[in-house]
Protein backbone atom coordinates (compact mmCIF):
# COMPACT_ATOMS: atom_id res chain seq x y z
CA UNK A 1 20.58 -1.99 11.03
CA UNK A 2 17.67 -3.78 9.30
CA UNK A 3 18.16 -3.67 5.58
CA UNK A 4 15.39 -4.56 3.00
CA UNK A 5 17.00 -6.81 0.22
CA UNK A 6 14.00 -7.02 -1.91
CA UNK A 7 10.44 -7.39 -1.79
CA UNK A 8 7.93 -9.79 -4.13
CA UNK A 9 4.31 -9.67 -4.28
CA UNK A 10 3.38 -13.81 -4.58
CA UNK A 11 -0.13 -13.12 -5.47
CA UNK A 12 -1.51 -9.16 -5.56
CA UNK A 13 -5.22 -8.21 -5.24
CA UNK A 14 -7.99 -9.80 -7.68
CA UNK A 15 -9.84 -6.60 -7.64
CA UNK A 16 -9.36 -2.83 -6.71
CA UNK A 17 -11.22 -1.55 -3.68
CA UNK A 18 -12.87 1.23 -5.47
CA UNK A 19 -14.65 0.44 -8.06
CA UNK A 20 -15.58 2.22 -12.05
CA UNK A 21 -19.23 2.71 -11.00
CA UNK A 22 -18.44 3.66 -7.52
CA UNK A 23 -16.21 6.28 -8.92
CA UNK A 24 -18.33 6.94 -11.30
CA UNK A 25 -20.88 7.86 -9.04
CA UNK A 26 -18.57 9.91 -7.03
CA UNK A 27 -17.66 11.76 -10.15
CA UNK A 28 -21.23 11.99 -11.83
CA UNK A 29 -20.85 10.98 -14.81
CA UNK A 30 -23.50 8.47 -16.23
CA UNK A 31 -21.37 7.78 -19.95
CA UNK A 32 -19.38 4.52 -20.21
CA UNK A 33 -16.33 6.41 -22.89
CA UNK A 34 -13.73 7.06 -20.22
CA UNK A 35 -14.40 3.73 -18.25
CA UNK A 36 -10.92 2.49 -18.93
CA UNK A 37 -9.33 5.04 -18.45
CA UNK A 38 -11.19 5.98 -14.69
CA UNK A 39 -10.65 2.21 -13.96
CA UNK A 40 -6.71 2.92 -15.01
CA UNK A 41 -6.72 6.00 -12.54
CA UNK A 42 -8.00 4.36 -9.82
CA UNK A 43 -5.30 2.44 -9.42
CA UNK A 44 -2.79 4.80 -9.64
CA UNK A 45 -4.65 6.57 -6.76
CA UNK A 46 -4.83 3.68 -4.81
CA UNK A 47 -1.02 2.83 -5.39
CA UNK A 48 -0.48 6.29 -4.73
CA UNK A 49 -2.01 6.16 -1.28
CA UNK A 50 -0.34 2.87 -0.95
CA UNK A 51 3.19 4.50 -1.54
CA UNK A 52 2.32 7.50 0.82
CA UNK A 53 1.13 5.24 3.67
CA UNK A 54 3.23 2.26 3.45
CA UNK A 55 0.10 -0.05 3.89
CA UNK A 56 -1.44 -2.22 1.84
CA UNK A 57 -5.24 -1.45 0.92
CA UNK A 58 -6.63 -4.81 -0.19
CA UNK A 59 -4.85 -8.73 0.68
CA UNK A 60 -1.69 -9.66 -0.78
CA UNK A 61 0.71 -11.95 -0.22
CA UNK A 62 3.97 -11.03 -0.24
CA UNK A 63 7.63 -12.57 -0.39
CA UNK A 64 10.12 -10.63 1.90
CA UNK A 65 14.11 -10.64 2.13
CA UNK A 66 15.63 -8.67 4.75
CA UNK A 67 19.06 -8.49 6.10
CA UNK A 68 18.30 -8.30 10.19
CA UNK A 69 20.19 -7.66 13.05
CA UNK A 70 19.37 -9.17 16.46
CA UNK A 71 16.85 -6.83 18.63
CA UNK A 72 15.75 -4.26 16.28
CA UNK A 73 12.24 -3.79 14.74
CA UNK A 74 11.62 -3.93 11.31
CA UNK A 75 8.22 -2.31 10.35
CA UNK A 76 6.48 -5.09 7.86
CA UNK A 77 3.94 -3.41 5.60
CA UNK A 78 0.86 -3.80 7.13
CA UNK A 79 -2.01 -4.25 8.06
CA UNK A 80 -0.55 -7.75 8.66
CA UNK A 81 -3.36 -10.23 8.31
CA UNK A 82 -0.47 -13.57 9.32
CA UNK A 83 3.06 -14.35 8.87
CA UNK A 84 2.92 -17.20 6.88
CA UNK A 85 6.86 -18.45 7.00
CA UNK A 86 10.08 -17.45 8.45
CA UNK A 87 13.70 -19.00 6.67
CA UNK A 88 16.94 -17.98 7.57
CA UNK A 89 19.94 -19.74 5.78
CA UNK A 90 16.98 -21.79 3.91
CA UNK A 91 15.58 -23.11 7.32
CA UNK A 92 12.01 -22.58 8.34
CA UNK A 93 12.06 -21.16 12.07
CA UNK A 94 10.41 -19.59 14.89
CA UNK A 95 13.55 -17.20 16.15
CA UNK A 96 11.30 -14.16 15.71
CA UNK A 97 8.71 -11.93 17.76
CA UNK A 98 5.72 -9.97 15.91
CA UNK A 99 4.64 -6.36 17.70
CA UNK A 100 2.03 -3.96 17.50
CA UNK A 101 -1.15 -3.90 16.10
CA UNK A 102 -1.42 -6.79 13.90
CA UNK A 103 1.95 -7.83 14.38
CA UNK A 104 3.10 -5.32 12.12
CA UNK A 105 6.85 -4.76 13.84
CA UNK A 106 9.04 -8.07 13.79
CA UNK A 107 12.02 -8.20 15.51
CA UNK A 108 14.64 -11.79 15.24
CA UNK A 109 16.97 -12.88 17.87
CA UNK A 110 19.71 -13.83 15.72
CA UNK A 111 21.34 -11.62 12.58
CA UNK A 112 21.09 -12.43 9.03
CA UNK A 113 19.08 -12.96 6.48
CA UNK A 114 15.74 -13.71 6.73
CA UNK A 115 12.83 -14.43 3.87
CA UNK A 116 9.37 -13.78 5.08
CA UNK A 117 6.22 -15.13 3.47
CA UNK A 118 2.77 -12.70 5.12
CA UNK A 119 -0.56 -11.91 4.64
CA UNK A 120 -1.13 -8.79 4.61
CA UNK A 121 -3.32 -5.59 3.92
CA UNK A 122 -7.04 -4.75 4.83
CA UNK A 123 -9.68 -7.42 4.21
CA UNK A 124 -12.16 -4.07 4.59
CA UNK A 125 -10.96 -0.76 3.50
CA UNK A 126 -11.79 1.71 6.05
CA UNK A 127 -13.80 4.62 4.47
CA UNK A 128 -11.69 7.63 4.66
CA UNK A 129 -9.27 5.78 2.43
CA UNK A 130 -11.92 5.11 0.33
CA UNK A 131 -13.10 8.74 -0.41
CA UNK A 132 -9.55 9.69 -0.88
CA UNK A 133 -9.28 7.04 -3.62
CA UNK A 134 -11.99 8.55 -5.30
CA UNK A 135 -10.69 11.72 -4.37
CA UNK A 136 -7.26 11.57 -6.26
CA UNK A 137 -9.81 10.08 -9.03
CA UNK A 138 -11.68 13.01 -9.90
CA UNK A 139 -8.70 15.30 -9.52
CA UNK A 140 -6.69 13.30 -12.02
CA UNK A 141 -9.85 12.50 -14.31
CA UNK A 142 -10.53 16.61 -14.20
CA UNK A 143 -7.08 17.97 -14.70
CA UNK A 144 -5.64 14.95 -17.12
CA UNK A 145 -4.82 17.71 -19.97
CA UNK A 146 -2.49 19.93 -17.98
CA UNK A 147 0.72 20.36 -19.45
CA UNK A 148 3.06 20.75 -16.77
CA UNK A 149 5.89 21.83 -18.40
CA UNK A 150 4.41 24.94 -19.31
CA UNK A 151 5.65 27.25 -16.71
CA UNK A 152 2.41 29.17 -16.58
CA UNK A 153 0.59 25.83 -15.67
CA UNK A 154 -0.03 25.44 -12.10
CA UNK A 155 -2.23 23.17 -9.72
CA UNK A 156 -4.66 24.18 -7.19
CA UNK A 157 -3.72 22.48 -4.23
CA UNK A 158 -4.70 18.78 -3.45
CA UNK A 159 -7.34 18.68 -0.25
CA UNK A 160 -6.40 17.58 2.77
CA UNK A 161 -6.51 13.63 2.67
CA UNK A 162 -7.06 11.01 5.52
CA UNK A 163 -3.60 10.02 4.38
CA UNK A 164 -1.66 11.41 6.58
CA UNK A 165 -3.47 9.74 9.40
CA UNK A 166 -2.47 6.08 8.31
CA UNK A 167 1.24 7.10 7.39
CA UNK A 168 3.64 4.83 8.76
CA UNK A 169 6.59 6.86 9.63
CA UNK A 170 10.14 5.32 10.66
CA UNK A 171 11.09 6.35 14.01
């Protein structure tokens, strides 16, 4: 059984892939006061989506340690632009195989431990991702005073999202 040790993100995106004015455009509003905070909730949406998809919506390298046993796959988080380095026992080497699209499933021939340096995430969002960024956006930006502790609060139910179309799911 594969076992994911811990995971390190060597350099994370430089900018979000929604932007304030795009939002802001989404959102129509043409005043500049809740800039900050739209900016702050647009990442929460995208690391949201992130979360919920297991995929990674912008490049970022990342530092991997995984416990692996001989034969089975281990889903990477994807997309995966390149696998930069394989170590096991502190020795660079090649005793792997990348599947699937992107080589997003990696499988070793020997077990152990293995660190893995990769590329990954889209180097162009796709746009259905995009409008549920801005989506989760508006939502949050609309309904940021709820009180849900109040037992008489209650939410109207979030849209249907692309989401679940891009969900990685463990088989």
């Amino acid at each position: 059984m594969n076992l994911l040790i811990d995971t390190e993100i060597v350099q994370d995106y430089t900018t979000e892939p929604v932007s304030v004015a795009e939002a802001k455009t989404y959102m129509k509003i043409a005043f500049s006061d809740d800039d900050t905070l739209i900016a702050s909730l647009i990442k929460n949406a995208r690391i949201w989506h992130e979360n919920y998809t297991g995929r990674n919506y912008g490049t970022r390298q990342l530092h991997l340690t995984i416990e692996m046993t001989a034969g089975e796959l281990y889903e990477l988080p994807g997309p995966v632009q390149s696998i930069d380095m394989v170590m096991m026992d502190g020795c660079a080497t090649n005793d792997y195989r990348a599947f699937g699209a992107n080589g997003a499933q990696m499988s070793v021939y020997h077990s152990g431990i293995y660190e893995i340096w990769l590329t990954s995430g889209y180097s162009s969002l796709p746009e259905d991702i995009k409008n549920d960024i801005l989506c989760i956006t508006a939502y949050t930006y609309q309904n940021r005073g709820i009180d849900l502790s109040n037992e008489g609060a209650n939410l109207v139910d979030f849209p249907m999202m692309s989401a679940q179309y891009y969900r990685r799911v463990a088989i």
